[in-house]
C-alpha atoms as a PDB file:
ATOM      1  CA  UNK A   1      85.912  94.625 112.087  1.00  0.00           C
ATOM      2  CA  UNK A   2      85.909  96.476 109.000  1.00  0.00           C
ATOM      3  CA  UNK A   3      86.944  93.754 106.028  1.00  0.00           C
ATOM      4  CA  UNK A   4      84.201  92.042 107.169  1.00  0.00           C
ATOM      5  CA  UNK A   5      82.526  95.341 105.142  1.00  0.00           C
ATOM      6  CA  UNK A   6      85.181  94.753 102.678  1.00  0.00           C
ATOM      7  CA  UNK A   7      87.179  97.583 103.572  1.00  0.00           C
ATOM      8  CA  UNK A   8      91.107  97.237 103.871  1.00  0.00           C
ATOM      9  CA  UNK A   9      92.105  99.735 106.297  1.00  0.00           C
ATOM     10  CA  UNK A  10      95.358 100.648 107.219  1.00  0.00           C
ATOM     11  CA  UNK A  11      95.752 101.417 110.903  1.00  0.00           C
ATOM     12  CA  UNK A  12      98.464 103.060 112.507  1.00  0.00           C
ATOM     13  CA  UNK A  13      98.573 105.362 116.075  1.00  0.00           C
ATOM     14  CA  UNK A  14     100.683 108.453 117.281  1.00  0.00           C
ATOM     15  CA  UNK A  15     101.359 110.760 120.022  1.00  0.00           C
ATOM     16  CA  UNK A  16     102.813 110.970 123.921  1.00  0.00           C
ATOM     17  CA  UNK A  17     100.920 108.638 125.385  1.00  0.00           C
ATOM     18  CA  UNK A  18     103.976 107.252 127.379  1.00  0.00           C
ATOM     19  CA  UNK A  19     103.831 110.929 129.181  1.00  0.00           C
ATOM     20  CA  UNK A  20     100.411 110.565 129.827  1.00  0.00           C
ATOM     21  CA  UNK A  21      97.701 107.663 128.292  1.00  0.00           C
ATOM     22  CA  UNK A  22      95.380 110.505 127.172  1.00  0.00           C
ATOM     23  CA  UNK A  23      97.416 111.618 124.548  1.00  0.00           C
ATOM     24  CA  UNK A  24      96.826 108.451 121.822  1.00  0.00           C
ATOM     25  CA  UNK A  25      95.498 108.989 117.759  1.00  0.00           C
ATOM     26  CA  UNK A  26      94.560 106.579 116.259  1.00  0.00           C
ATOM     27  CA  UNK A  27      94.248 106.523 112.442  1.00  0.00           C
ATOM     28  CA  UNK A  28      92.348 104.315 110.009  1.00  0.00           C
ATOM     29  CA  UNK A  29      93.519 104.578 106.867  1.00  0.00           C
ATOM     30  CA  UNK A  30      90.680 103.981 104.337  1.00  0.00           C
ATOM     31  CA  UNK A  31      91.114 104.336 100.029  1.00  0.00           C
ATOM     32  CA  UNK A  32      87.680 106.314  99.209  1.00  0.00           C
ATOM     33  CA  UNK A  33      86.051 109.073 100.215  1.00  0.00           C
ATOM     34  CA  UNK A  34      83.115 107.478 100.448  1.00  0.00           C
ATOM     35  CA  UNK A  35      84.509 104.808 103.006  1.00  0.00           C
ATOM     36  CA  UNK A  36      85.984 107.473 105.400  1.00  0.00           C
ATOM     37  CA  UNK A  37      81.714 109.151 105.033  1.00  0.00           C
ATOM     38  CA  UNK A  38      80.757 106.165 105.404  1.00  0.00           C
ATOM     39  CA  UNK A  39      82.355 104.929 108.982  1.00  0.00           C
ATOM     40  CA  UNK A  40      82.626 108.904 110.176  1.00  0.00           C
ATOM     41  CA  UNK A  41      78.828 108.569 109.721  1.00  0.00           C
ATOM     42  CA  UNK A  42      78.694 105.439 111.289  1.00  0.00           C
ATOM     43  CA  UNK A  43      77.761 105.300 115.122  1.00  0.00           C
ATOM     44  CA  UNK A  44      79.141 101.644 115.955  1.00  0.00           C
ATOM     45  CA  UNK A  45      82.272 102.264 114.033  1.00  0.00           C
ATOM     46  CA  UNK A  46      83.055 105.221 116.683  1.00  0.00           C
ATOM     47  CA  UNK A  47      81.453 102.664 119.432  1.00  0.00           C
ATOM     48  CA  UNK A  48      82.963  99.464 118.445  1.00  0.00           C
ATOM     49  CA  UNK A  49      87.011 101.828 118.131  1.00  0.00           C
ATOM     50  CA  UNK A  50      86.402 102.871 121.649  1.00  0.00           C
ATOM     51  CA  UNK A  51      85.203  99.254 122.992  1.00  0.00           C
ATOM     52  CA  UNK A  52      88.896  98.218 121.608  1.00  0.00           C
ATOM     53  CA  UNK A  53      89.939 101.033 124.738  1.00  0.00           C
ATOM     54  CA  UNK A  54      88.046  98.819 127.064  1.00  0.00           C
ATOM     55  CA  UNK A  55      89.259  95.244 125.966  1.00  0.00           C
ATOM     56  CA  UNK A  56      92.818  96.457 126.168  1.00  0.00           C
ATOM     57  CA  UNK A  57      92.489  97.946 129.354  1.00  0.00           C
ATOM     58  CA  UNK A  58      93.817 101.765 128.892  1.00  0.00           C
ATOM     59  CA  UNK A  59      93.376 103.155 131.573  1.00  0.00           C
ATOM     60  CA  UNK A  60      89.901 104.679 131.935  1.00  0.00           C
ATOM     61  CA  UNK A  61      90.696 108.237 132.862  1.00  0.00           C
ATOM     62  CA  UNK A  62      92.607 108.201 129.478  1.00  0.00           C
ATOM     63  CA  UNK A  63      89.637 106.561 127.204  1.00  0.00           C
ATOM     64  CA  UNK A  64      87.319 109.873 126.645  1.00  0.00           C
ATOM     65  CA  UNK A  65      90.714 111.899 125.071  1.00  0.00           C
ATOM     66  CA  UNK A  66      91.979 109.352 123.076  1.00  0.00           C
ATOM     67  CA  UNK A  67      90.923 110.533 119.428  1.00  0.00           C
ATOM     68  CA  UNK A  68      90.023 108.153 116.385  1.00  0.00           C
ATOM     69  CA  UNK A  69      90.417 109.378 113.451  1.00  0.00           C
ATOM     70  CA  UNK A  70      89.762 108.523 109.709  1.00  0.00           C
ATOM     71  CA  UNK A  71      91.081 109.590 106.267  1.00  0.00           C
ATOM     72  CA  UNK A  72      91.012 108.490 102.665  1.00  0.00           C
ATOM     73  CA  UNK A  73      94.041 107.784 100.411  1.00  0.00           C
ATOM     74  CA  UNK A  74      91.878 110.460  97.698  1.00  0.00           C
ATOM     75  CA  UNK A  75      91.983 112.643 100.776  1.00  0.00           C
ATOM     76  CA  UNK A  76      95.663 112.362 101.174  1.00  0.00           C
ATOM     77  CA  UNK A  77      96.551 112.548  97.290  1.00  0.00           C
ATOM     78  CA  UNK A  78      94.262 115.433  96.962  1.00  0.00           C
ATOM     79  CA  UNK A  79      95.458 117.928  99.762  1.00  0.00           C
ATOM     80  CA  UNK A  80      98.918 116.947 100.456  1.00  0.00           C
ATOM     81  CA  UNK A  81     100.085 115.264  96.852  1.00  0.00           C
ATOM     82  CA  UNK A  82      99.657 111.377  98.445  1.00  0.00           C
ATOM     83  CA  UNK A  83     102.048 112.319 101.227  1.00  0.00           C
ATOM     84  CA  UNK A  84     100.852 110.804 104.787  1.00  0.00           C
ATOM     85  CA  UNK A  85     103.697 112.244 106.538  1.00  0.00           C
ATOM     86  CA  UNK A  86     102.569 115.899 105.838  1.00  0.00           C
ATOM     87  CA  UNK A  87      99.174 115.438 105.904  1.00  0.00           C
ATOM     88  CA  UNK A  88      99.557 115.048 109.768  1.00  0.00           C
ATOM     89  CA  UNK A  89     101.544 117.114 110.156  1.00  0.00           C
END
């Protein structure tokens, strides 16, 4: 979906969702500030994460809570010295 746009995200998820489906992030992990504005900004980006909800059938009374989220390696190196970990934390 998105190196078709010639971005090379890095995508990773966390939380409890083995307690209960709802709780699932999802991160794409983007190198420019200006990608991250770009597919915050971007209504099918948000549409076309959510459809992935759909095809992989989580269960629906999950979908509307599970939060997509993007950040930028400048981001990252900017706020919390390039560390990932902390930056999430």
């Amino acid at each position: 979906m998105l190196r078709s746009k010639g971005i090379k995200p890095n995508v990773w998820s966390f939380g409890a969702y083995y307690i209960d489906p709802k709780h699932l992030v999802f991160v794409v992990g983007v190198s420019t500030d200006h990608e991250k504005a770009s597919l915050k900004n971007s209504p099918d980006f948000g549409a076309q994460m959510r459809g992935l909800l759909d095809k992989y059938n989580w269960p629906i009374a999950a979908r509307s809570a599970v939060s997509f989220n993007v950040e930028s390696q400048e981001t990252v190196e900017r706020e919390t010295d390039g560390n990932w970990w902390y930056h999430y934390k």
